[in-house]
Protein backbone atom coordinates (compact mmCIF):
# COMPACT_ATOMS: atom_id res chain seq x y z
CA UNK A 1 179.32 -37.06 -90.00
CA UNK A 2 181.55 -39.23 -92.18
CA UNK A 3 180.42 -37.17 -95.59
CA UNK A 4 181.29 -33.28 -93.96
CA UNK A 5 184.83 -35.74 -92.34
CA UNK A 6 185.57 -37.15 -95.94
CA UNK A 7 184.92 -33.49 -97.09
CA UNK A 8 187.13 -32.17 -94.40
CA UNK A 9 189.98 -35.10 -95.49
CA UNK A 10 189.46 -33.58 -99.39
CA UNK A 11 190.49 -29.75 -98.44
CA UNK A 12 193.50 -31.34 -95.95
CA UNK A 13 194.97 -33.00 -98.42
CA UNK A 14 198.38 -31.95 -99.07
CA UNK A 15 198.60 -29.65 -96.31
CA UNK A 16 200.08 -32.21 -94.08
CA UNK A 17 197.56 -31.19 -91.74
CA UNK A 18 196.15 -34.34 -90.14
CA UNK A 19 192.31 -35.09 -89.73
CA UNK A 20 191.53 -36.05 -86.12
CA UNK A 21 188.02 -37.14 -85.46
CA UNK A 22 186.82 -36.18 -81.63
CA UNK A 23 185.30 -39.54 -79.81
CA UNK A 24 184.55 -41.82 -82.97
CA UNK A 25 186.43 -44.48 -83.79
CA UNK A 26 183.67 -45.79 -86.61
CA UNK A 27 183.59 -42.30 -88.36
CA UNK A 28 187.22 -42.01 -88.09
CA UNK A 29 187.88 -45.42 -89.86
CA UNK A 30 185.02 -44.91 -92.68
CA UNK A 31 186.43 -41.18 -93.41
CA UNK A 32 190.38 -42.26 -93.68
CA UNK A 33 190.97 -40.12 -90.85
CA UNK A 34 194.25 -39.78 -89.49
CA UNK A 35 193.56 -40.20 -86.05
CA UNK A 36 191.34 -40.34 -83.41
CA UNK A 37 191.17 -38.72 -80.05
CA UNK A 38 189.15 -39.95 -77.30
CA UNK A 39 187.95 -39.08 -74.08
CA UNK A 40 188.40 -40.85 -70.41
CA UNK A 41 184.77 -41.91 -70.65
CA UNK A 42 185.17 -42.89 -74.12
CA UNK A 43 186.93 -45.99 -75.71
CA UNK A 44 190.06 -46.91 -73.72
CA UNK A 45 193.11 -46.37 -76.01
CA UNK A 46 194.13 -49.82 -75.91
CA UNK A 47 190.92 -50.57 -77.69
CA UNK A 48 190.78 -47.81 -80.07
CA UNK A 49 193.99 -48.82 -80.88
CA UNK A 50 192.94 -52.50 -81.65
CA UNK A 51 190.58 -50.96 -83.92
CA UNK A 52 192.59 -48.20 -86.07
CA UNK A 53 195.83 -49.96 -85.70
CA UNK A 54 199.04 -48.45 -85.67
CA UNK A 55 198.88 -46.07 -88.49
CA UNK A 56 195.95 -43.53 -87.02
CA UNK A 57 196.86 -41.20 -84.38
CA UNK A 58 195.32 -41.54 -80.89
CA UNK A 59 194.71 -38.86 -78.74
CA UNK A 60 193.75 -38.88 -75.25
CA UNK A 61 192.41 -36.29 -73.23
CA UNK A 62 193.52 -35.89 -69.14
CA UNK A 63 191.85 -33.23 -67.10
CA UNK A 64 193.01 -34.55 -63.46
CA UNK A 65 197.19 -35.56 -61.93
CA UNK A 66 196.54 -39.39 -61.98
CA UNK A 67 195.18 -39.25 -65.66
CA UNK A 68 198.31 -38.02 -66.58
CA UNK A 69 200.17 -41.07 -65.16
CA UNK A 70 197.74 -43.30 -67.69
CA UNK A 71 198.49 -42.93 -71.27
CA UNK A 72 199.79 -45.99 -72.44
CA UNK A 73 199.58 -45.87 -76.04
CA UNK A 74 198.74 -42.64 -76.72
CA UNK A 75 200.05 -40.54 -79.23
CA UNK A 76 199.72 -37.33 -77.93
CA UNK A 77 197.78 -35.97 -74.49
CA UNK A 78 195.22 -32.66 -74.56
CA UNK A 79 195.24 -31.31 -70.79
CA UNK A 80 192.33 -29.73 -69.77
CA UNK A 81 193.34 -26.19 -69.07
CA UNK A 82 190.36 -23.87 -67.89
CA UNK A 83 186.55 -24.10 -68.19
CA UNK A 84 184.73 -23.46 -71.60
CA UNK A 85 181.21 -23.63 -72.82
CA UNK A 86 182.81 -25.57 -75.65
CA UNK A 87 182.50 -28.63 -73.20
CA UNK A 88 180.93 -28.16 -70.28
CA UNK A 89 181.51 -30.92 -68.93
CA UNK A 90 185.33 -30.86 -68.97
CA UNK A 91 186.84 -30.20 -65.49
CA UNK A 92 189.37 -27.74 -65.95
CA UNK A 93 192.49 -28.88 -63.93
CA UNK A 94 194.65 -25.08 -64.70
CA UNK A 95 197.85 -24.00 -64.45
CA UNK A 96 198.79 -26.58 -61.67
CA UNK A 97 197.67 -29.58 -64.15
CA UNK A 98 199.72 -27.64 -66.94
CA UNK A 99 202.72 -27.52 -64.81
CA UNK A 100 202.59 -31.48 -64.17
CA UNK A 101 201.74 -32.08 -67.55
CA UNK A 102 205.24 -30.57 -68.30
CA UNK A 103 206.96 -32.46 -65.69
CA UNK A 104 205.05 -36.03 -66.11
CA UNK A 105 204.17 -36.27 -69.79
CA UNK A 106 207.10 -37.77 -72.10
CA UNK A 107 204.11 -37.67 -75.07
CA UNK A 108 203.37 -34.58 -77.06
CA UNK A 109 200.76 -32.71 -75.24
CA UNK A 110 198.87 -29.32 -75.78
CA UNK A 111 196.53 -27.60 -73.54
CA UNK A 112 193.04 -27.06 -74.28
CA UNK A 113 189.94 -25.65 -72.77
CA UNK A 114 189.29 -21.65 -72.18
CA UNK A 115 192.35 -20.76 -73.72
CA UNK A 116 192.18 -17.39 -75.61
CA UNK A 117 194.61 -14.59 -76.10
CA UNK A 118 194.36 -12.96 -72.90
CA UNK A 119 195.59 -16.37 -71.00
CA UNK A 120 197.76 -17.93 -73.35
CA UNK A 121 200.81 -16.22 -72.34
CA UNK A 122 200.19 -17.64 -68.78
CA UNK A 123 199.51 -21.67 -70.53
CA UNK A 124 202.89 -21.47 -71.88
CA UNK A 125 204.48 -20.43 -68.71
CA UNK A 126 202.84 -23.06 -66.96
CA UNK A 127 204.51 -25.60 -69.65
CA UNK A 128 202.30 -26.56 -72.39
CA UNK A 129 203.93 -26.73 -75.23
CA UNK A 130 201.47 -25.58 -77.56
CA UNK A 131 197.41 -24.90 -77.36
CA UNK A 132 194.00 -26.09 -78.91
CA UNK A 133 191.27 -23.34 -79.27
CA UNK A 134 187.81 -22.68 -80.75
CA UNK A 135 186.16 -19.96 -79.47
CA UNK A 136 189.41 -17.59 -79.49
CA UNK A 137 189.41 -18.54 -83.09
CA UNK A 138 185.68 -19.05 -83.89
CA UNK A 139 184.14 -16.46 -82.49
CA UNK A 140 187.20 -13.85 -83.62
CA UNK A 141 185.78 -11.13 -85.82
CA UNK A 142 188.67 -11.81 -88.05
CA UNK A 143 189.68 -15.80 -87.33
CA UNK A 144 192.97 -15.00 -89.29
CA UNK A 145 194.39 -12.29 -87.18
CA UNK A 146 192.59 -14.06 -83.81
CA UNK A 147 195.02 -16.97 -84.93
CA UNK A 148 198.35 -15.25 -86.10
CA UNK A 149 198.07 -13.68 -82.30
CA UNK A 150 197.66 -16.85 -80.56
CA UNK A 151 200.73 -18.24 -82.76
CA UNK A 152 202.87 -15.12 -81.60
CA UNK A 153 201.99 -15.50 -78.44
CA UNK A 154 203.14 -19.22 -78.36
């Protein structure tokens, strides 16, 4: 994991893109990732943060109303959207959890889970200021166009 992350790091560089490493804190730090985003049953934040300090992005991901109300420290907040094979375990909050994201959340947030091009039009109405995909993207027969679309759409 922290060779294909360090190879990841190697093509961002000088795209400004950051590298965000899903649950790990360790392969974060030994790749010189940019961040780290974890999950409610992960690391708290406060103690990721103790770990990456205050130069690495922290994400946090909230799929119910009173895990919006908790993240402290935080950099930015993904909102479970809808359900997705992705993650099966997620629990996809929808629109409703979109539409208190957008009134509760003073962090940057995006909404994530299920979203593809035929729903994305109703995520935005709901609030979310932008989206996180794979399948729509992934599984596109041309990824390019799949995400131009998307980006349009937002």
């Amino acid at each position: 994991m922290i060779e294909e992350a360090r190879a990841v790091k190697a093509v961002l560089a000088g795209t400004g893109v950051p590298l965000v490493i899903n649950d790990r804190v360790d392969v974060a730090l030994a790749a010189g990732a940019d961040g780290v985003h974890v999950g409610q049953d992960d690391m708290p934040v406060v103690e990721a943060r103790a770990l990456v300090g205050s130069d690495r992005l922290i994400g946090l991901s909230a799929s119910t109303a009173p895990e919006l109300r908790d993240v402290a420290g935080a950099d930015y907040v993904g909102v479970t959207a809808f359900s997705t094979p992705t993650k099966g375990d997620a629990i996809a909050g929808g629109l409703e959890l979109l539409r208190a994201a957008a009134r509760t959340l003073v962090v940057p947030w995006f909404a994530i889970g299920g979203i593809e091009l035929a729903n994305v039009s109703e995520v935005v109405a709901a609030g979310a200021p932008g989206v996180a995909v794979v399948r729509a993207v992934r599984d596109a027969a041309d990824p390019e166009a799949a995400a131009r679309m998307l980006r349009r759409a937002l």
